[in-house]
PDB file of N, CA and C in Angstrom:
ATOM      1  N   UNK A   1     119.520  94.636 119.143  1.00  0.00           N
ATOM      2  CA  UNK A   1     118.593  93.815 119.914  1.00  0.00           C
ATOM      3  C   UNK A   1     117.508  94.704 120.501  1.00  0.00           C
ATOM      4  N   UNK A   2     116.191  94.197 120.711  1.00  0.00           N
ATOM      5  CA  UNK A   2     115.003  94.841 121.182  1.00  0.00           C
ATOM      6  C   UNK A   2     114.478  93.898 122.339  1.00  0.00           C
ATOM      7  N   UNK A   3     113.479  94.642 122.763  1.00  0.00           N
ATOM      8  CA  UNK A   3     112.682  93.360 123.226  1.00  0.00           C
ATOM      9  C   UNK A   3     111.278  93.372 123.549  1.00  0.00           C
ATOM     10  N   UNK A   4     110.708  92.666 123.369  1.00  0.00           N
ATOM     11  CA  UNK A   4     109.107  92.414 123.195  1.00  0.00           C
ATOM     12  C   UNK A   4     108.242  92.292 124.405  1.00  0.00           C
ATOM     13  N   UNK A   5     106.993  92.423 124.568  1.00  0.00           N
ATOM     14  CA  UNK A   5     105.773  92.825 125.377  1.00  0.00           C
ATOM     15  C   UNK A   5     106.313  91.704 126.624  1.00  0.00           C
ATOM     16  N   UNK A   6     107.112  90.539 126.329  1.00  0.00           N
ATOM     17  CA  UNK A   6     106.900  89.922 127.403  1.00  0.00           C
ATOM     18  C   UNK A   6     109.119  89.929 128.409  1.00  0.00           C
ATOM     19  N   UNK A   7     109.338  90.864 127.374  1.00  0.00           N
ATOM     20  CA  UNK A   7     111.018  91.228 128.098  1.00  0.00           C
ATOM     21  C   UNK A   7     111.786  90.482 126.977  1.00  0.00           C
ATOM     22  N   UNK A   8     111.472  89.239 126.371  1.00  0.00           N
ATOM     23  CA  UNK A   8     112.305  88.717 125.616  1.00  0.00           C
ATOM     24  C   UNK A   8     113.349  89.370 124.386  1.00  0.00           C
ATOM     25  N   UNK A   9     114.262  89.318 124.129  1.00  0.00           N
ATOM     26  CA  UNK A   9     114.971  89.634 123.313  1.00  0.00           C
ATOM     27  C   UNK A   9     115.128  89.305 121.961  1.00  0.00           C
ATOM     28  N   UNK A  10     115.456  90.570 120.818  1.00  0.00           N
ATOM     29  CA  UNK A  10     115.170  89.397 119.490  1.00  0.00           C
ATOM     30  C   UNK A  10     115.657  90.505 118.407  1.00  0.00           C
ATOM     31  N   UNK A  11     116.001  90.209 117.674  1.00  0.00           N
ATOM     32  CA  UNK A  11     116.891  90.989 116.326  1.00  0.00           C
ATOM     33  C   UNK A  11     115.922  91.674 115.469  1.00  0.00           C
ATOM     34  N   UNK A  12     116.070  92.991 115.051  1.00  0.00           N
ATOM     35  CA  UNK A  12     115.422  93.814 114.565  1.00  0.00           C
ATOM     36  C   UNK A  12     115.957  94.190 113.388  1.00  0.00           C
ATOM     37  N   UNK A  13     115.689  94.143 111.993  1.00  0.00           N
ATOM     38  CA  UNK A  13     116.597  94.993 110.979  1.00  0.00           C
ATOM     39  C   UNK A  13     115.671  96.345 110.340  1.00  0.00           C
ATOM     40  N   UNK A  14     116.331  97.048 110.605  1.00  0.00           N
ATOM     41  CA  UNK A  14     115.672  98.440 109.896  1.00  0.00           C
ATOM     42  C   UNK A  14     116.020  97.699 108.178  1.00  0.00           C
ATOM     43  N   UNK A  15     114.703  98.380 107.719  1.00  0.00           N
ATOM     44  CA  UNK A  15     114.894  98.579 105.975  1.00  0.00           C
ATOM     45  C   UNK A  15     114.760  99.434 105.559  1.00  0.00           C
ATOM     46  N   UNK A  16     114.099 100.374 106.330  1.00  0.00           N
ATOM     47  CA  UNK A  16     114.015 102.007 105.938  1.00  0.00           C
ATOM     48  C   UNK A  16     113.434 102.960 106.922  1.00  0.00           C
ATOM     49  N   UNK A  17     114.084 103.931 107.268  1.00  0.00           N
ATOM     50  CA  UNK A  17     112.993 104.822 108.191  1.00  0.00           C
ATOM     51  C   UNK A  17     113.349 106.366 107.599  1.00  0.00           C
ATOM     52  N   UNK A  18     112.777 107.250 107.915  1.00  0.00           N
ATOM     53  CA  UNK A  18     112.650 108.876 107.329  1.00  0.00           C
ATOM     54  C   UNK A  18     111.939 109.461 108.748  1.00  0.00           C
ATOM     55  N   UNK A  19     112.188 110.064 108.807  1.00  0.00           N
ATOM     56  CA  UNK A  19     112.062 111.015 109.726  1.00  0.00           C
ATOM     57  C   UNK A  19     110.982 111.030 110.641  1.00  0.00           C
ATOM     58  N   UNK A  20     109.939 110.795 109.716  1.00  0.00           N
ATOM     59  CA  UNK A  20     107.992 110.347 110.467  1.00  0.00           C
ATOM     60  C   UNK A  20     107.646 108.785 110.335  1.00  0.00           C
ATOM     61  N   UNK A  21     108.729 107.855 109.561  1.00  0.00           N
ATOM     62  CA  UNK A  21     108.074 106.883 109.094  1.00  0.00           C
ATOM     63  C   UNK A  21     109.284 105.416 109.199  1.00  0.00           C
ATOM     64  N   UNK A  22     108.907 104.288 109.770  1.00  0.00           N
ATOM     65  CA  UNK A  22     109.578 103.349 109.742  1.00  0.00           C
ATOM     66  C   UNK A  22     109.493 102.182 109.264  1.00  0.00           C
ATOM     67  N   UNK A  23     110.161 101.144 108.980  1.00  0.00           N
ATOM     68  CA  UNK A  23     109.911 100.287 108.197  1.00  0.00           C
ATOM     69  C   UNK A  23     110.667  99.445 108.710  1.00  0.00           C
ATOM     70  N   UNK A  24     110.661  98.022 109.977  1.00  0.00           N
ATOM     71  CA  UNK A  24     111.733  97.113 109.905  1.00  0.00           C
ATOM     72  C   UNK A  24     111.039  95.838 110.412  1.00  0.00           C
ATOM     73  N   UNK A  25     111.778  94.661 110.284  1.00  0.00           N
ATOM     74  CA  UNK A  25     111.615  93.059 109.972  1.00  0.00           C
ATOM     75  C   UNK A  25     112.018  92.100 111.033  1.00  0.00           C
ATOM     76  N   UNK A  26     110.866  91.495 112.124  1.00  0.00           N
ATOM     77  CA  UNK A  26     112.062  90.926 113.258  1.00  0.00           C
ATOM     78  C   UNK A  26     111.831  89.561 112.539  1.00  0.00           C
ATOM     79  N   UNK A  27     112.423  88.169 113.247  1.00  0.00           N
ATOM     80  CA  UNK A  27     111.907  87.076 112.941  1.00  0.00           C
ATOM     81  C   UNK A  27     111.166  86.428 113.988  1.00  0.00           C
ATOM     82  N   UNK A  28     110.490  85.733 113.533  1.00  0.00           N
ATOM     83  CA  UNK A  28     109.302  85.273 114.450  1.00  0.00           C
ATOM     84  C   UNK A  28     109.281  83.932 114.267  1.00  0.00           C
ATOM     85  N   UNK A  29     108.785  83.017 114.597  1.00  0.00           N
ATOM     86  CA  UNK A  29     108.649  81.535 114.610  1.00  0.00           C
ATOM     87  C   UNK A  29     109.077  81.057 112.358  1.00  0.00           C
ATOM     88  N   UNK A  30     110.540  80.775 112.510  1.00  0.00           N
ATOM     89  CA  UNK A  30     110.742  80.866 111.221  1.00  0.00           C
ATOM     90  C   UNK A  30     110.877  81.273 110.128  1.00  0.00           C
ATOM     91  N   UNK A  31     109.893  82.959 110.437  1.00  0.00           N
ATOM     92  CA  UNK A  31     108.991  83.675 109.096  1.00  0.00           C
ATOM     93  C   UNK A  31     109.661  84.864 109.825  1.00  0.00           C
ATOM     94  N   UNK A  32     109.783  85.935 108.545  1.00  0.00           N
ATOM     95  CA  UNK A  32     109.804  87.304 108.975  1.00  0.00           C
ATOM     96  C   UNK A  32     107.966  87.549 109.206  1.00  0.00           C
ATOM     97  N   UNK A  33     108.181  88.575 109.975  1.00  0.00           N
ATOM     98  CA  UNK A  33     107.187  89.904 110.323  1.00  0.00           C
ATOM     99  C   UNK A  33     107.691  91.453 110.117  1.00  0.00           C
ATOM    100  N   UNK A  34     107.261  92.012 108.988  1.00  0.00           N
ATOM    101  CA  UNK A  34     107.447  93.447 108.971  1.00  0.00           C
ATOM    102  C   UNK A  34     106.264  94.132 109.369  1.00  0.00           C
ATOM    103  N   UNK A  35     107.306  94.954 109.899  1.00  0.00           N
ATOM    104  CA  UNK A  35     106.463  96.362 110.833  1.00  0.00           C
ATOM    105  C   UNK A  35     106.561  97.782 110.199  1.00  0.00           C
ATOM    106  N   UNK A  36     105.464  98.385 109.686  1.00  0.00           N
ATOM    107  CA  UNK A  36     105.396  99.719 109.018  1.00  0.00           C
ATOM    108  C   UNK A  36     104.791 100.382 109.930  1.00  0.00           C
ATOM    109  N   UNK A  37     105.899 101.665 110.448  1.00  0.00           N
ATOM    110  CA  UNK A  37     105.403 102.745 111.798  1.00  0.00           C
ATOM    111  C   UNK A  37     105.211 104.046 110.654  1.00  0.00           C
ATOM    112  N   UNK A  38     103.801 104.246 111.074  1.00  0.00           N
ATOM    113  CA  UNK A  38     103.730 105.412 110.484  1.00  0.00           C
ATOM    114  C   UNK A  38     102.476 106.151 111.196  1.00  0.00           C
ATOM    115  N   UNK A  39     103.721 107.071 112.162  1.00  0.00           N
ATOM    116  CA  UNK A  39     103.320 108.004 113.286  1.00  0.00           C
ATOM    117  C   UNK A  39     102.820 106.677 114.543  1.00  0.00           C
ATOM    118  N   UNK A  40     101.357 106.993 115.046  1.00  0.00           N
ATOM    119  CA  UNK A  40     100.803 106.377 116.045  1.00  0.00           C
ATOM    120  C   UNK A  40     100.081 105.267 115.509  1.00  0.00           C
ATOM    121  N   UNK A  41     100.135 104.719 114.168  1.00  0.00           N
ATOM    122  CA  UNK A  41      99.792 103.234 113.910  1.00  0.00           C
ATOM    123  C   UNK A  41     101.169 102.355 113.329  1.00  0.00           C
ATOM    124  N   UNK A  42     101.047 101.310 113.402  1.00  0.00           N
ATOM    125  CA  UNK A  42     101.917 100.265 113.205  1.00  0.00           C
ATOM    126  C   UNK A  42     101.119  99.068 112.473  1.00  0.00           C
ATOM    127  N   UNK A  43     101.809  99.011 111.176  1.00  0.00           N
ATOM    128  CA  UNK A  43     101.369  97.698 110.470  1.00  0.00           C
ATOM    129  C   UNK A  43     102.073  96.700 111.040  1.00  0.00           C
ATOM    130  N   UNK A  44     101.249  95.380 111.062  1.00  0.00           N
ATOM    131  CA  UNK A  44     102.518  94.136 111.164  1.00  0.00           C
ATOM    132  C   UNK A  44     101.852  93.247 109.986  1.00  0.00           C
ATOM    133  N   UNK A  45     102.939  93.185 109.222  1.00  0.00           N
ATOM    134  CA  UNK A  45     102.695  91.988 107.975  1.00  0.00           C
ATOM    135  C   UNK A  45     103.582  91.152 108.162  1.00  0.00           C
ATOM    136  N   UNK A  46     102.840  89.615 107.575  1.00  0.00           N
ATOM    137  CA  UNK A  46     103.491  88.616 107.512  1.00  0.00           C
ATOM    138  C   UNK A  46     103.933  88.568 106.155  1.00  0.00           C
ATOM    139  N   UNK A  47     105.093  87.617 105.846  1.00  0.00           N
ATOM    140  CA  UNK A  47     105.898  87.914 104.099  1.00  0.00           C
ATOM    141  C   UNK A  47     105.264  88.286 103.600  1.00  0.00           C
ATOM    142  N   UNK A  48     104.378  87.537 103.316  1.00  0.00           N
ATOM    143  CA  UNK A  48     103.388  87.440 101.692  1.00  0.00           C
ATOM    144  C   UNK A  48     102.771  88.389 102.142  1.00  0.00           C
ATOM    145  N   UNK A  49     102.038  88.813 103.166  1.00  0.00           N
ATOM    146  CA  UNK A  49     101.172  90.560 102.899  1.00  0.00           C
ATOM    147  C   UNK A  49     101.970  91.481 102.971  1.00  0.00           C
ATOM    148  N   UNK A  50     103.038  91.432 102.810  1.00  0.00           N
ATOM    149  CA  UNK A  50     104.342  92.687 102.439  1.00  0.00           C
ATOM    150  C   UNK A  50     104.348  92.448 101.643  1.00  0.00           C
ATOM    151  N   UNK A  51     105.218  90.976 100.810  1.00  0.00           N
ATOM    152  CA  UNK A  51     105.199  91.271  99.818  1.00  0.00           C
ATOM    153  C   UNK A  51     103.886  91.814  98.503  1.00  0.00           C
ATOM    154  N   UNK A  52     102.834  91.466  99.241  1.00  0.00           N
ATOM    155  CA  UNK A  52     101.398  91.847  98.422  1.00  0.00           C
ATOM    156  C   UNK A  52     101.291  93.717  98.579  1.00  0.00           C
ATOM    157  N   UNK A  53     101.824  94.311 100.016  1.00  0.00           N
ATOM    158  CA  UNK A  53     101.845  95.889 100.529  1.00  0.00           C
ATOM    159  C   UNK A  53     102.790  96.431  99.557  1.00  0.00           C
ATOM    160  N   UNK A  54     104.213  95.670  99.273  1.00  0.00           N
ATOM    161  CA  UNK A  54     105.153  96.439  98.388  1.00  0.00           C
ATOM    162  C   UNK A  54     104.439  96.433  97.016  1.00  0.00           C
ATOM    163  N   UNK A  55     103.805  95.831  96.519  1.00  0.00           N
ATOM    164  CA  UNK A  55     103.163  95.768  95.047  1.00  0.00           C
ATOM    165  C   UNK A  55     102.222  96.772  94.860  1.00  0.00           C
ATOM    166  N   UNK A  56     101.487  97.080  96.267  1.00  0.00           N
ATOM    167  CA  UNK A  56     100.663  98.240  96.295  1.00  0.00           C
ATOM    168  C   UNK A  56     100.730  99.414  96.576  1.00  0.00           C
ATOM    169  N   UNK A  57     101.833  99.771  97.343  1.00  0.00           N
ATOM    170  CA  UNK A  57     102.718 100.991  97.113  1.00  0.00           C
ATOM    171  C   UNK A  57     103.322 101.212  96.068  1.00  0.00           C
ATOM    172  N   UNK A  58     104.112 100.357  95.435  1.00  0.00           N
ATOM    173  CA  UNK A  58     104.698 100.921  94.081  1.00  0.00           C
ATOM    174  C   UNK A  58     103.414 101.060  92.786  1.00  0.00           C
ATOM    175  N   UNK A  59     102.419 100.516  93.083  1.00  0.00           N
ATOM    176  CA  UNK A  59     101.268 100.814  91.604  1.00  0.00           C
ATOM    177  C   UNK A  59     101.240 102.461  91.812  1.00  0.00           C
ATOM    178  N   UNK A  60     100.982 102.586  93.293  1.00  0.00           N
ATOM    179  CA  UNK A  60     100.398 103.694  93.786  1.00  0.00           C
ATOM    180  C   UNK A  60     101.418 104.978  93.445  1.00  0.00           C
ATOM    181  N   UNK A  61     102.806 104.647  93.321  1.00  0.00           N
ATOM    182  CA  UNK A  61     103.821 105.962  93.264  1.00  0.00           C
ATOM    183  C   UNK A  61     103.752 106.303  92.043  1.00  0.00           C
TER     184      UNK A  61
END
């Protein structure tokens, strides 16, 4: 459990983190939101622009 800007509480799943870099999914009104920490910025994508971010990382590897 975590909790957000306003104290509330809410389930967090890691999907991946490394040492400089994180990657995890809370739920939000129905829908996931993933969060990519990498260092002092933070992505927040909704499904479909993850799932559109994972398509563009893997062209890229």
């Amino acid at each position: 459990m975590n909790a957000n800007e306003n104290g509330s509480q809410f389930d967090a799943d890691i999907i991946a983190e490394t040492e400089n870099f994180a990657i995890w999914r809370s739920e939000e009104s129905d829908d996931f939101v993933y969060h990519v920490e990498m260092g002092g910025i933070t992505l927040h994508l909704a499904a479909e622009e993850w799932e559109e971010f994972v398509i563009l990382i893997k062209s890229a590897a």
